[in-house]
Each structure stands twice: as C-alpha cells, then as structure tokens.
Protein backbone atom coordinates (compact mmCIF):
# COMPACT_ATOMS: atom_id res chain seq x y z
CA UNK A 1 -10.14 21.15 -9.77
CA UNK A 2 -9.50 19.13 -7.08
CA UNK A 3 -7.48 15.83 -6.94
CA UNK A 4 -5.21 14.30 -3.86
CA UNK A 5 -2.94 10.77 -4.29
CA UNK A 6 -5.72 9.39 -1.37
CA UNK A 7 -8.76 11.62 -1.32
CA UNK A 8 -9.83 14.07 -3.41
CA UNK A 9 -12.22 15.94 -5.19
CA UNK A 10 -12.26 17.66 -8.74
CA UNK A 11 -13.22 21.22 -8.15
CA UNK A 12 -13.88 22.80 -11.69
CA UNK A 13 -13.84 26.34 -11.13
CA UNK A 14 -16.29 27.88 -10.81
CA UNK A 15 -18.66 24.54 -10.07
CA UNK A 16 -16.71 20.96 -8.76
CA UNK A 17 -16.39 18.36 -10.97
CA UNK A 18 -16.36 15.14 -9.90
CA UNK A 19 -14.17 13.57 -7.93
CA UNK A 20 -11.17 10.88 -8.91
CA UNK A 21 -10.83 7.63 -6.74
CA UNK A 22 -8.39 4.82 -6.58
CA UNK A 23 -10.54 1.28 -7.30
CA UNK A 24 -13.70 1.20 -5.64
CA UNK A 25 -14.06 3.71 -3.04
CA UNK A 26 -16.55 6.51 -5.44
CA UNK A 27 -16.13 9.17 -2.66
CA UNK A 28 -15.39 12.42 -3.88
CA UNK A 29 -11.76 11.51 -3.14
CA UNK A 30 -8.65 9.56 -4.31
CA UNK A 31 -7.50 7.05 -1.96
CA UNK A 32 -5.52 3.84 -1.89
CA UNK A 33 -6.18 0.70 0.21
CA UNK A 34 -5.14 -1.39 2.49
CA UNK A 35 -5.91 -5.03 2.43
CA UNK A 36 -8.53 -6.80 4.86
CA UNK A 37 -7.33 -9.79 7.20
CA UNK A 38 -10.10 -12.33 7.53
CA UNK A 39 -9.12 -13.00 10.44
CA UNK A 40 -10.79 -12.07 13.76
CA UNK A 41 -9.43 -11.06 17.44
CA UNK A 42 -10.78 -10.91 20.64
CA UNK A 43 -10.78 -7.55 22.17
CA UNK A 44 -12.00 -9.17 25.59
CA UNK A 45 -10.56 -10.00 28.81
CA UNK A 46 -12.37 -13.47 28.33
CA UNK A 47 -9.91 -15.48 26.67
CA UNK A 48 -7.66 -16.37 29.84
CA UNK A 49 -4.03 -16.50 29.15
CA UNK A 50 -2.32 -19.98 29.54
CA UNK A 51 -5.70 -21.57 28.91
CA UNK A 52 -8.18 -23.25 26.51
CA UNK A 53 -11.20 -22.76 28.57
CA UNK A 54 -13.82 -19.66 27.46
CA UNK A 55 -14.87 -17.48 30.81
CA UNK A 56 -19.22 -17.45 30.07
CA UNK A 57 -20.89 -15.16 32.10
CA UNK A 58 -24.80 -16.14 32.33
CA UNK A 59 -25.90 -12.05 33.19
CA UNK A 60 -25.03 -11.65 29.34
CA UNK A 61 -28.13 -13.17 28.47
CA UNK A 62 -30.13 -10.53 30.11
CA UNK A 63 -28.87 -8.08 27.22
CA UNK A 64 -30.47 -10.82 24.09
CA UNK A 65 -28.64 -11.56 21.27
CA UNK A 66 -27.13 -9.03 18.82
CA UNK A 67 -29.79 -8.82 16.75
CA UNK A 68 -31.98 -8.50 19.46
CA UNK A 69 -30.20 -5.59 21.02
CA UNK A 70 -29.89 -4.05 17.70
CA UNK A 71 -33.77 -3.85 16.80
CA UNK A 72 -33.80 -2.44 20.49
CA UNK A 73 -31.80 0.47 19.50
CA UNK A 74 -32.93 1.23 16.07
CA UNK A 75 -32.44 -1.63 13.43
CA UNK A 76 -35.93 -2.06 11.40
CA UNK A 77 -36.83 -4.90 10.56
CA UNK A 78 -34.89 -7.13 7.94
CA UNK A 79 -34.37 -10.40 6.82
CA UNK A 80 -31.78 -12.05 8.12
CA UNK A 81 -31.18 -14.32 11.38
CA UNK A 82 -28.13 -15.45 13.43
CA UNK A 83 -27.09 -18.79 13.29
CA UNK A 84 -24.59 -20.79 14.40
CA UNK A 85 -21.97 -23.62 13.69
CA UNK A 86 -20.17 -25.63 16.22
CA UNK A 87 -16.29 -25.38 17.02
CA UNK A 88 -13.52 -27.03 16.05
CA UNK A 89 -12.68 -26.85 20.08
CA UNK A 90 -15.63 -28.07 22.17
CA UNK A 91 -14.84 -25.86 24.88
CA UNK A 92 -15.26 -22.99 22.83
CA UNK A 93 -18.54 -21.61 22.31
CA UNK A 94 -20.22 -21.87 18.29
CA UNK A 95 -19.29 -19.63 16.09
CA UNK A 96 -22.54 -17.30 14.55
CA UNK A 97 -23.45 -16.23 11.44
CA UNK A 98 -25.81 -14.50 8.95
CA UNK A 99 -28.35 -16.76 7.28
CA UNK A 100 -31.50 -15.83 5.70
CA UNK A 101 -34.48 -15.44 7.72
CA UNK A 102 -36.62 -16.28 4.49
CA UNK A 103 -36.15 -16.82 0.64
CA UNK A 104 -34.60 -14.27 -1.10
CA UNK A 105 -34.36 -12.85 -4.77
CA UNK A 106 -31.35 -11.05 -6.39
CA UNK A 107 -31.98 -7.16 -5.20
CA UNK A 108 -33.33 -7.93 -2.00
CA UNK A 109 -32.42 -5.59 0.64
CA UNK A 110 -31.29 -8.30 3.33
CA UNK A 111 -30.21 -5.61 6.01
CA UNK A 112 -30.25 -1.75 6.58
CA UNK A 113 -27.93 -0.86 10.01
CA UNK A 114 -28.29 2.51 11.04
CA UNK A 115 -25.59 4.88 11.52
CA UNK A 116 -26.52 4.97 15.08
CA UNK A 117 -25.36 1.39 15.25
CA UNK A 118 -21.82 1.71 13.30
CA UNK A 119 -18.35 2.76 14.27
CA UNK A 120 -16.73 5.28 12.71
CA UNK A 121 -13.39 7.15 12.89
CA UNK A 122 -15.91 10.41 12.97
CA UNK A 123 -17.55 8.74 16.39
CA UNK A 124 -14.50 8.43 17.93
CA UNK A 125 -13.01 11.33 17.00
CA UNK A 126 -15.40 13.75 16.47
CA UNK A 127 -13.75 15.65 13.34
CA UNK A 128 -12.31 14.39 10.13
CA UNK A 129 -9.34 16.98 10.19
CA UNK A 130 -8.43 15.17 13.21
CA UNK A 131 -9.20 11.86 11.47
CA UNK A 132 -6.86 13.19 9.04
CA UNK A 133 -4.15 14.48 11.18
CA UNK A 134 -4.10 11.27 13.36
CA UNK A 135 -4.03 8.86 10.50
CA UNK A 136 -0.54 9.18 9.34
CA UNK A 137 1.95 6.81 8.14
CA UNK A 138 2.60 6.17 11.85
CA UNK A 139 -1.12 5.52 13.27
CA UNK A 140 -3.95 3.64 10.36
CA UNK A 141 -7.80 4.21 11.17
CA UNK A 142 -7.33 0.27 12.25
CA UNK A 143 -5.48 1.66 15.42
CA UNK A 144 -8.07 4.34 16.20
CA UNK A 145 -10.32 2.02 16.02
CA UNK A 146 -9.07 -0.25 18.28
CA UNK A 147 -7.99 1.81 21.01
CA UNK A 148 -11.65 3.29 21.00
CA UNK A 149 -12.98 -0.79 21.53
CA UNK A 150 -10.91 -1.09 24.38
CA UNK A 151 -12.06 2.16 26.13
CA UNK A 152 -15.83 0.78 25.55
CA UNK A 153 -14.75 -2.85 26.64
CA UNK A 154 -12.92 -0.92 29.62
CA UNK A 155 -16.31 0.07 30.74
CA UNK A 156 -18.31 -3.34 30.74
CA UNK A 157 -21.31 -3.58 30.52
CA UNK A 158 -21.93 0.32 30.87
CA UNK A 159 -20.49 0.47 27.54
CA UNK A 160 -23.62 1.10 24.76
CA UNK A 161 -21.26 -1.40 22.56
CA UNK A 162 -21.31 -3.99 24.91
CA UNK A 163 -23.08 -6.33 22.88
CA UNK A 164 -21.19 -6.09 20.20
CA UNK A 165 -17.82 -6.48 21.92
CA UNK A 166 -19.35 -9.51 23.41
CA UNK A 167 -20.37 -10.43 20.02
CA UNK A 168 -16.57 -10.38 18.99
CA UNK A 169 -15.25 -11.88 21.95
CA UNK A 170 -17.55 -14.89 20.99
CA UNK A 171 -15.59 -15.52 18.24
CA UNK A 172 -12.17 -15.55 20.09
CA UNK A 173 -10.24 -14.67 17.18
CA UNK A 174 -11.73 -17.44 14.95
CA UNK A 175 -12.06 -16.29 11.38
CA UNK A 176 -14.51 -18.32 8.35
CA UNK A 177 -12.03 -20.96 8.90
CA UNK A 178 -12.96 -21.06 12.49
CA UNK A 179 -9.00 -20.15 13.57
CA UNK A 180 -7.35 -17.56 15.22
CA UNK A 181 -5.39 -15.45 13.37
CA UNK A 182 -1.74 -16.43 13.06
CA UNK A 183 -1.12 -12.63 14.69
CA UNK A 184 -1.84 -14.36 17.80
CA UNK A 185 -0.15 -17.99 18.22
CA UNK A 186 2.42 -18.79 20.01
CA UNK A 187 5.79 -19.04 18.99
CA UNK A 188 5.34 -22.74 18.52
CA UNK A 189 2.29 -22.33 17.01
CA UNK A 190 3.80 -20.22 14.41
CA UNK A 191 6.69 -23.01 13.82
CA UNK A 192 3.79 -24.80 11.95
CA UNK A 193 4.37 -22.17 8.86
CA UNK A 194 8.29 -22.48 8.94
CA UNK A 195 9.57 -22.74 5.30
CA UNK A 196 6.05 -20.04 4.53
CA UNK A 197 6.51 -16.97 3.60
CA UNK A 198 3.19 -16.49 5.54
CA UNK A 199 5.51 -16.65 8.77
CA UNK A 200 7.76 -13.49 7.91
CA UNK A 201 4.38 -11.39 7.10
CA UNK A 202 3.03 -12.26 10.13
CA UNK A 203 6.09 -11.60 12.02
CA UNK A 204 6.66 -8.32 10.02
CA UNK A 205 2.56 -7.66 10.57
CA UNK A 206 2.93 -8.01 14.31
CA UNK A 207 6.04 -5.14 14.32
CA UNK A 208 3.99 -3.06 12.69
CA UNK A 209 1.14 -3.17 15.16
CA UNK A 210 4.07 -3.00 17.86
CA UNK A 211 4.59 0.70 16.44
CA UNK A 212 1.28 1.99 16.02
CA UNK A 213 0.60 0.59 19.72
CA UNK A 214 4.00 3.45 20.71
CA UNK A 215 1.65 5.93 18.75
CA UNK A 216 -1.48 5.67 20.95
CA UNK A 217 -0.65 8.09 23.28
CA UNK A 218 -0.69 11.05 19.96
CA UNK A 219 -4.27 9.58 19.68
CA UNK A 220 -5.29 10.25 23.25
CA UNK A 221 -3.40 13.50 23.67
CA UNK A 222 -5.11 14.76 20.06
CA UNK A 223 -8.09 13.67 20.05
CA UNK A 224 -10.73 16.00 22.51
CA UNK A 225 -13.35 13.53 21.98
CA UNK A 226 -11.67 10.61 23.83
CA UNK A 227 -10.22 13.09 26.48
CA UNK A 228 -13.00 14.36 27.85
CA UNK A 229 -14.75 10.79 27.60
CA UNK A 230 -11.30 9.43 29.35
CA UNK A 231 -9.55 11.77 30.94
CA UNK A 232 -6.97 9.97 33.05
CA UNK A 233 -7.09 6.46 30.82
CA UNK A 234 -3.71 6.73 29.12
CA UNK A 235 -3.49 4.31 26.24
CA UNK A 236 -0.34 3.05 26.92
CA UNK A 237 -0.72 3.43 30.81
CA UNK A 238 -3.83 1.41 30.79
CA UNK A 239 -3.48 -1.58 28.32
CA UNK A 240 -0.48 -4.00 27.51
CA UNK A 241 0.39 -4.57 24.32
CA UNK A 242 -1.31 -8.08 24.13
CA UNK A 243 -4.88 -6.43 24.70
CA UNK A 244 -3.94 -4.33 22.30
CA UNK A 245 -2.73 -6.47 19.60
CA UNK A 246 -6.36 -8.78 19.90
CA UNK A 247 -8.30 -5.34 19.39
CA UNK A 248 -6.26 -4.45 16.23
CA UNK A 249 -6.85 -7.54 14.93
CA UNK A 250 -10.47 -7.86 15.78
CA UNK A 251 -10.74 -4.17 13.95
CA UNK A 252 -8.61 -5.66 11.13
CA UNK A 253 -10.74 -8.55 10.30
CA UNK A 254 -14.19 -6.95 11.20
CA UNK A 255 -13.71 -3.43 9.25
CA UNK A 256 -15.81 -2.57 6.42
CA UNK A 257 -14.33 -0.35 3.59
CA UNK A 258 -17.08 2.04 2.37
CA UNK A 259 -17.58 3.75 -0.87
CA UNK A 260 -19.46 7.19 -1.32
CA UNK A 261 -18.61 8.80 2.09
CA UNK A 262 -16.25 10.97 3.84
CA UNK A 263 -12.85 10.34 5.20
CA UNK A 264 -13.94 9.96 8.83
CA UNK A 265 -16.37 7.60 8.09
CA UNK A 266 -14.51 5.54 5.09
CA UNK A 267 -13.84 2.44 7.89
CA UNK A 268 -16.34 1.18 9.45
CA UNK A 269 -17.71 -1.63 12.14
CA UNK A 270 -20.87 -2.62 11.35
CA UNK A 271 -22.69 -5.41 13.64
CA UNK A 272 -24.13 -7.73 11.04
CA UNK A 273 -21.45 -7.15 8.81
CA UNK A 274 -17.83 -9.55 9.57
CA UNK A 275 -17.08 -11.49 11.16
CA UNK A 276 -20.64 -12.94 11.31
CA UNK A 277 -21.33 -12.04 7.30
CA UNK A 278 -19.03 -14.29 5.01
CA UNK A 279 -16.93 -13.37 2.31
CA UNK A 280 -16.87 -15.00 -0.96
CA UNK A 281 -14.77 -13.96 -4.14
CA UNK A 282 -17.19 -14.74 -6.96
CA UNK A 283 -19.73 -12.62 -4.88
CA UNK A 284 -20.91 -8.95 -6.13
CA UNK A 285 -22.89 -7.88 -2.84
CA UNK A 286 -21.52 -5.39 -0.38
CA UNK A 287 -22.42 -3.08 2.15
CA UNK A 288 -23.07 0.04 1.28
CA UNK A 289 -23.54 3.53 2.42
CA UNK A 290 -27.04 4.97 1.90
CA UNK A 291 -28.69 7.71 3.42
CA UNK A 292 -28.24 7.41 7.35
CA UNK A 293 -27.68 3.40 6.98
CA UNK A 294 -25.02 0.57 5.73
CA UNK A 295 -27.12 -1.63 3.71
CA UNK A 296 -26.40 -4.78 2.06
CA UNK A 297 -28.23 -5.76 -1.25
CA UNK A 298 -27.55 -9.61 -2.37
CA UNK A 299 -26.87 -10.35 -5.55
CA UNK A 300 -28.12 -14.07 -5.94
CA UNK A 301 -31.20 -15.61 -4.59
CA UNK A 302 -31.11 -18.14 -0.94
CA UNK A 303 -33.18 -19.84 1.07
CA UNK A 304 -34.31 -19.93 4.08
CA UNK A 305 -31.59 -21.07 6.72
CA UNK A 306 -28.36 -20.14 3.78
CA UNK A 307 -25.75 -17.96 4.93
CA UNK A 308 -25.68 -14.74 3.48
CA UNK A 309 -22.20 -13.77 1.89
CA UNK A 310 -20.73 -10.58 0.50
CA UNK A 311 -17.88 -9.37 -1.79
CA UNK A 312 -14.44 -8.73 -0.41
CA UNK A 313 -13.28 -5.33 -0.41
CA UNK A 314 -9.26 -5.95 -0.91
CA UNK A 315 -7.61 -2.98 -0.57
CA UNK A 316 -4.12 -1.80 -1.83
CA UNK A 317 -2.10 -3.12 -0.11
CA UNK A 318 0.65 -0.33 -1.09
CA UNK A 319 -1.87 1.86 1.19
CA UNK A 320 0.26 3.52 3.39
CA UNK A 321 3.09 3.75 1.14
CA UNK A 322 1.27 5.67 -1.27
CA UNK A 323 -0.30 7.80 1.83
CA UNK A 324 3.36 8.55 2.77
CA UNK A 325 4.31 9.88 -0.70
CA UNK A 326 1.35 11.89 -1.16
CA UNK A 327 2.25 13.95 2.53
CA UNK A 328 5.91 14.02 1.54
CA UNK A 329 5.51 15.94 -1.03
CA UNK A 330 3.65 18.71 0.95
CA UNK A 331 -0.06 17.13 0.31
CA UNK A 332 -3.10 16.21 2.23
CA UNK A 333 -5.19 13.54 2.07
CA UNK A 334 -7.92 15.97 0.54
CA UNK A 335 -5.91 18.29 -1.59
CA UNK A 336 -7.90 21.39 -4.31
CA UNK A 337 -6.06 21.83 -7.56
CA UNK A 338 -7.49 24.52 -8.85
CA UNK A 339 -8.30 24.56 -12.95
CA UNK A 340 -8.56 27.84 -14.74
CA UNK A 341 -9.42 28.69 -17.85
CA UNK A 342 -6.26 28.78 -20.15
CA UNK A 343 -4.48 27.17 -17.83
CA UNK A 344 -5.54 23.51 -18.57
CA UNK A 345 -2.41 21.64 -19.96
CA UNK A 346 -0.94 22.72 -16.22
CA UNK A 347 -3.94 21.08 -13.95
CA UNK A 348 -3.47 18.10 -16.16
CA UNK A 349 0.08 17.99 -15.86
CA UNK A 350 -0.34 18.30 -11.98
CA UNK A 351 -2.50 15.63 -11.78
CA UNK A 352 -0.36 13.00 -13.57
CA UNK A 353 1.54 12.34 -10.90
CA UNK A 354 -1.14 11.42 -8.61
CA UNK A 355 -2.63 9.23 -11.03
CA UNK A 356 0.02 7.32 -12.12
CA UNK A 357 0.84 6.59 -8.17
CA UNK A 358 -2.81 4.74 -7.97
CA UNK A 359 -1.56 2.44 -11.06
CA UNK A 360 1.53 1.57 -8.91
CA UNK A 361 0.99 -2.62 -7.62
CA UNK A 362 4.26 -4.08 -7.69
CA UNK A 363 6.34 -3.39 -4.19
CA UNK A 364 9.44 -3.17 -5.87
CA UNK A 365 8.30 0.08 -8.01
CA UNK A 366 6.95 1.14 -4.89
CA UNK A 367 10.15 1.10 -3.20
CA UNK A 368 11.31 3.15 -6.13
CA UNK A 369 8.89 5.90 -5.76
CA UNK A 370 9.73 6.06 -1.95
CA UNK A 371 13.08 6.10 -2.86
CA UNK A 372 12.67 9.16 -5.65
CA UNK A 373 12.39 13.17 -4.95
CA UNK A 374 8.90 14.46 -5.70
CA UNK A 375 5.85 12.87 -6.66
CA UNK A 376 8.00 10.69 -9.51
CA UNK A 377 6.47 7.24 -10.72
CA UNK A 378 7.84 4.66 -13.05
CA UNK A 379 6.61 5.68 -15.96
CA UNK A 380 5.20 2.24 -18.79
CA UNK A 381 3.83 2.56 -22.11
CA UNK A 382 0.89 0.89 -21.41
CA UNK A 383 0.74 2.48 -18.06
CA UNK A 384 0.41 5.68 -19.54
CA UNK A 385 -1.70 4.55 -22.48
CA UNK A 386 -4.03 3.59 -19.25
CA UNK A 387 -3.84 6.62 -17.30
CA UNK A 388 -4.14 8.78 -20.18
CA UNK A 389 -7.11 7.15 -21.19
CA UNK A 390 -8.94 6.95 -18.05
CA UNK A 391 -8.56 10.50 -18.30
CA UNK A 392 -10.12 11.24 -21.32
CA UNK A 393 -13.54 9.09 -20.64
CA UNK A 394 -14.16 10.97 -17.98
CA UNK A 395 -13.62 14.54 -19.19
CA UNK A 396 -15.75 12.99 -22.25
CA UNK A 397 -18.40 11.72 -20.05
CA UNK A 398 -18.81 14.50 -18.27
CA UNK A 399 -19.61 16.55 -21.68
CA UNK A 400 -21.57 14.14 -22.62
CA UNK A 401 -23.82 14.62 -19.46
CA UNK A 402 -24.75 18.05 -20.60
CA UNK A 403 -28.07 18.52 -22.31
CA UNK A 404 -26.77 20.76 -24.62
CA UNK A 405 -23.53 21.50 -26.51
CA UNK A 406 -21.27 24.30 -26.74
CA UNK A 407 -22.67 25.66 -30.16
CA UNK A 408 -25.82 25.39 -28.90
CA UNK A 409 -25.23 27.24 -26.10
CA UNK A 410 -23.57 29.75 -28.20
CA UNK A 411 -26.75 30.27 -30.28
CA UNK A 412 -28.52 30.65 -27.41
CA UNK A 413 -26.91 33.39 -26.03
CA UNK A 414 -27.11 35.34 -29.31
CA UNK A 415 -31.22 35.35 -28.69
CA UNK A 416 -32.06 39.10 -26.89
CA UNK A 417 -34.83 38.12 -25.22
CA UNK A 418 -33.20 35.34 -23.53
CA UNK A 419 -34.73 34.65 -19.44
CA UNK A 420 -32.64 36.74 -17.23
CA UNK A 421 -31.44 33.57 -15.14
CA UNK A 422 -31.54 30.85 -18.04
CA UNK A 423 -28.78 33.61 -19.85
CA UNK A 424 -26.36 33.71 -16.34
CA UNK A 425 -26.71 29.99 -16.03
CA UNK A 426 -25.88 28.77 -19.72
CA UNK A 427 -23.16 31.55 -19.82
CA UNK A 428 -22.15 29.69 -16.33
CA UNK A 429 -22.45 25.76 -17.89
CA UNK A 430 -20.76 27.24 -21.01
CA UNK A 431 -17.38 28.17 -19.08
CA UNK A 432 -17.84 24.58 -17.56
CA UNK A 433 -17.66 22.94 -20.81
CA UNK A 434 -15.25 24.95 -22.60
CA UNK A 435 -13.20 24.12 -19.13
CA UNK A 436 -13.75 20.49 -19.64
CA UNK A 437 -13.26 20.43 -23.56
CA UNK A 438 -9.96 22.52 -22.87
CA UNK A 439 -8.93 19.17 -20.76
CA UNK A 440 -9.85 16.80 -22.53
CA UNK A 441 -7.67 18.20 -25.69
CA UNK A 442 -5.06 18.67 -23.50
CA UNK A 443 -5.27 14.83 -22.62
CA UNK A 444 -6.00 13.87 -25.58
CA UNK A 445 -2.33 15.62 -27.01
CA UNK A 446 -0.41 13.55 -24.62
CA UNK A 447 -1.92 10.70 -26.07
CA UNK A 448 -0.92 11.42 -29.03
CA UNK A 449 2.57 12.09 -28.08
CA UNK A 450 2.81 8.65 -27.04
CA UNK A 451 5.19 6.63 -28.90
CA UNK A 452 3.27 3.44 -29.12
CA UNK A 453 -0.33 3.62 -29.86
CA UNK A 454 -0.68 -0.39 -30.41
CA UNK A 455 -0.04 -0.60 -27.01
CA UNK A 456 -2.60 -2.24 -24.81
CA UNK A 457 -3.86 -0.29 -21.14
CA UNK A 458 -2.23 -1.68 -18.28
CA UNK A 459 -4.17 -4.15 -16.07
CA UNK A 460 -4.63 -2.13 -12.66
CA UNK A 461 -5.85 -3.56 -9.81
CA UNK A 462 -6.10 -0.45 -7.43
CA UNK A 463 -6.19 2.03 -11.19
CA UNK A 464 -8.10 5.24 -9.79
CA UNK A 465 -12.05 5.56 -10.45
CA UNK A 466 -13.12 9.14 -12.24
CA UNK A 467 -16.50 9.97 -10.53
C-alpha cells in the first residue's frame, strides 16, 4: 500500500488500491495545498516603471486575439467568447473576460483546451522526478513556473506563448477587482492598509518570493530541459528581481489546481482559464482534467453575453509546511507503503501519521508539528474519531465494490472443474479482500479504543480524500 503526507498512492499488494488525497485533488496521491491569490501580475516589459501609461504595440494585432490564436493551434470549437470591461484607469487598456457565446444549460461543456495549449511543470521540466526534486520547501511549482514565462517572454514574439503572455500583460496585474495586487504597490501605496493585517502578509508574501527568486539558479542548473533551451540565460544573471516578482504573481493568480493527474502536471496555466474566467464561491464548476484536455463543465444555465464563472480551488494554505514535514522525516512526495498479509495493524499504524497531518488547519498546531521529532501530530478526539472513520469507508467501499464476497469466493474455489484463469483470478481478488477486510478490522479496533464515542468528526477543511 502506498500513501505519502502530499502524494501518494495505495498499493495493495499484490494489485494497488486506491489512492488517499488531501481535499480535492483525486490523484492517486496525498497532497496538501496552497492557497490561490486572485490577483494577477504582469510578466511583461510593458508596464514602464515610474509611469501610468500602457506601451501598445499595433504588430500584436497581426497574431488575433487569444481565442483566435488558440483555435489556430488546436482549440475545437466551443462556446464561449472574450469580452471586455473598461478600466478603472483610462489609460489602461479593458480588461477581458469569458462570456457565453450562446445560451447555456447546466452540463454544458463551455470549453475543452488541449494539452498542447497548457503549461505544465512536466513542459518545463521535462520529468516529474525533477518536478519533484526542484519543488522543495525552498522553490514551489509557482516559481518554476514563472521563471519558464520569462524565458518565453525573453524571446518575443518568437515565443509559441506569445499570445498568451500578451494576454497577461493586458491585464497589468489587475485582478476581478480590476487592481493590482498589493505584491506590487509602492511603499505608499501599501500605507493605505496600515492598521491591516493584510499589510504584514503581503510584506511577509513578498520575502518569501525574495527567497525562491535566490533559488532560481538550482532550477536552471537542474533542470536539462531549460538548459539546453537556454544555455547561457542565467536566471538570476538575466532578470531583476522586480521582473521576477510580476511573473510569480501573474503564475500565482492565473494557476489552475488540477485533480486526477500527476505531480508534474498538478499546476497548471490554462488560456481561457484566470484571469479571464471568474471565480465565484457559491459556484460548483471547475476545470478539469480529461483525456488530453482541461475542460470546464458549468453548473448553472447563462445567456448569451454572461460571464462564465468557476469554483475556487483554495488550497491549504499549511502547503509547504506540511511538504516540509513529510521530507523531514525521510519521505517523498510519492512514497509506497507496502501492506502484507498479517501485517495489517502495522500499514495502518504507518499511515496515521500522514493522515492526521492532512487534518492539521490551525498554524499554531502547525508550528507544533514543525517543532516535534518524527511525523507527530496533535492528536483530538474528534480528530481521530474523523480520521479513523474516513478510514474505514473507504476500506468498506472498496469491499463493497467487489461483485462477490469472500464466502463466495470460498465456495467457488471448492468447485473442481473451476476455468483455469477464473480459479487464479478469484484466488488473486480473494487475497485482495481478505487484505482489505484485515484493514478495515484493524481500523475499526482503534475506533473502538477510543475513549469517547459521542464524539462528533472534526470539521476539516483540507481532511484527505480516499480514492
């Protein structure tokens, strides 16, 4: 059985189980998030310092809109449009968006983007153990991402991406609020949030990008993929800080957090998607990963001419934290424990840990497990009521999604003339399930050690998903 504190699968000897995931990411993995900015950077050279006015070159309309450059290059046919709304500033250009090119119904498909068209951590780097290796506790996917827009932008209009950097530098940091993100004003500007705390995150935010931007380099040098692309570009040789800084942002507030996919590709930029599709909370719809696309289903019904809006992937924001734990104690992102028959209790034991560290929200308790030796949580009654569980419905569930039973199985075998290959594979499906059953009695004790049983689950925001 597999299981990792960020991603991992269940391996059930001798076929995998699936896998266990923190809140809403059903790869065959465990991971924990980190929260979206709406916010949106520039990663251009087009926003000139000192100045309000916006640098419009007219040669960018020989490349069409987005969209346009999009169905060019693979994007079928779908039913959306960009529009746009004016800015606050006049001499700043509108501000697009997704509307609906026609009345939809609940289910609709209003967009499919090819993977040709999306950024991924496994575009720019080529290999998810590097993916892995290079996004540490020191350097997020965010940064990857980034430094991998500002080689494209780097190359102008040579760049395939061109479009869609233009796209972002359009909106010149302006998020649905049609502001830049407080990660770039000015000192004074930021003297509007004195009293906030808003004004020490940001502050604290803006360190924190100050590091990863040190860390760039360990992308370049690790990375083969961006070597050979840019062999003598240096990260920190060839942009400031500044440039930097806009292109994390822009990443920050543009990234899409997919579900059902593997590490390398878990963050993604997808034209169509932010900053041009809104977010709403009450909203069900998100992209999603389907074969060879990100797709976005709606979940209510518009009208011609309505922008389209989709759910908010919030991510835990204890992300890196819990990353940081999980390598500390001597494991990977994707990390096998292996279950064996009579041997049970242990992989359930092993797992704890792990589990409980996805139920972890409050920063203080956080700081406690960073503080601690080992993979050691604080340990609730309803926390573990919760856990414990979770656990259970999904060893249950996955019984349950057996055609037949164990004594069935056993009266089967007992029939001589039994199929050659239907024997092997019920004698196979049997070892499964008494596996599983083993488990979930195992579980199942340790809830009924618990000293409490009136006890009520704990409410988890970023609680693991069994899948």
């Amino acid at each position: 059985m597999e299981l990792t504190c960020l991603h991992n699968k269940f391996n059930l000897h001798p076929l995998p189980l699936p896998s266990l995931l923190f809140h809403t990411n059903p790869n065959p993995r465990i991971s924990f998030r980190k929260r979206n900015n709406l916010c949106v950077a520039s990663v251009s050279d087009t926003i000139v310092s000192g100045s309000n006015k916006e640098v419009i070159s007219k040669k960018d309309d020989d490349f069409g809109d987005l969209k346009s450059w999009m169905h060019k290059n693979g994007l079928p046919p779908c039913k959306v449009v960009l529009k746009e709304r004016p800015s606050h500033d006049e001499k700043h250009r509108p501000i697009h968006y997704v509307a609906a090119s026609e009345d939809l119904r609940a289910g609709d498909v209003a967009f499919s983007v090819p993977n040709s068209l999306v950024v991924t951590l496994e575009r720019v780097l080529g290999n998810e153990t590097v993916a892995e290796l290079l996004t540490t506790n020191k350097l997020s996917e965010l940064a990857c991402l980034a430094l991998y827009l500002m080689y494209e932008k780097k190359q102008g209009k040579k760049s395939f991406w061109y479009p869609y950097i233009r796209e972002l530098d359009r909106q010149r940091g302006r998020g649905q609020l049609a502001v830049e993100s407080p990660l770039l004003w000015s000192e004074d500007e930021l003297a509007y949030l004195t009293g906030s705390p808003t004004k020490a995150e940001v502050l604290e935010r803006a360190e924190g990008i100050k590091r990863e931007y040190n860390e760039l380099d360990t992308v370049w040098f690790m990375a083969g993929s961006l070597f050979q692309q840019y062999p003598y570009d240096i990260p920190t040789e060839a942009f400031p800080f500044e440039i930097f800084k806009q292109a994390f942002v822009a990443v920050q507030s543009c990234v899409v957090h997919l579900q059902k996919v593997p590490l390398a590709r878990r963050f993604a930029l997808v034209p169509l998607g932010p900053p041009l599709l809104a977010y709403r909370s009450n909203c069900k719809a998100m992209l999603s990963a389907v074969s060879g696309a990100i797709e976005l289903v709606v979940d209510r019904s518009y009208k011609a001419g309505e922008p389209i809006v989709a759910a908010l992937n919030t991510e835990d924001p204890q992300y890196q934290d819990k990353r940081l734990v999980v390598q500390r104690n001597d494991k990977l992102s994707v990390q096998a424990f292996n279950v064996f028959a009579g041997k049970e209790k242990e992989a359930v034991s092993d797992m704890l840990p792990y589990l409980r560290l996805g139920y972890v929200s409050d920063p203080s308790e956080m700081q406690s497990v960073l503080s601690s030796q080992g993979p050691v949580c604080p340990v609730s009654p309803c926390m573990e009521q919760a856990v414990l569980e979770q656990l259970a419905d999904y060893f249950n569930r996955r019984l349950a999604g057996y055609p037949t039973t164990l004594n069935e199985d056993e009266s089967l075998l007992l029939d001589p003339n039994l199929n050659a290959k239907k024997r092997v594979a019920t004698q196979l499906v049997r070892l499964e399930k008494k596996i599983l059953h083993a488990c979930l009695l195992a579980t199942i004790d340790l809830i009924d050690q618990l000293p409490d049983h009136t006890v009520s689950p704990c409410p988890a925001p970023y609680a693991p998903l069994l899948n």
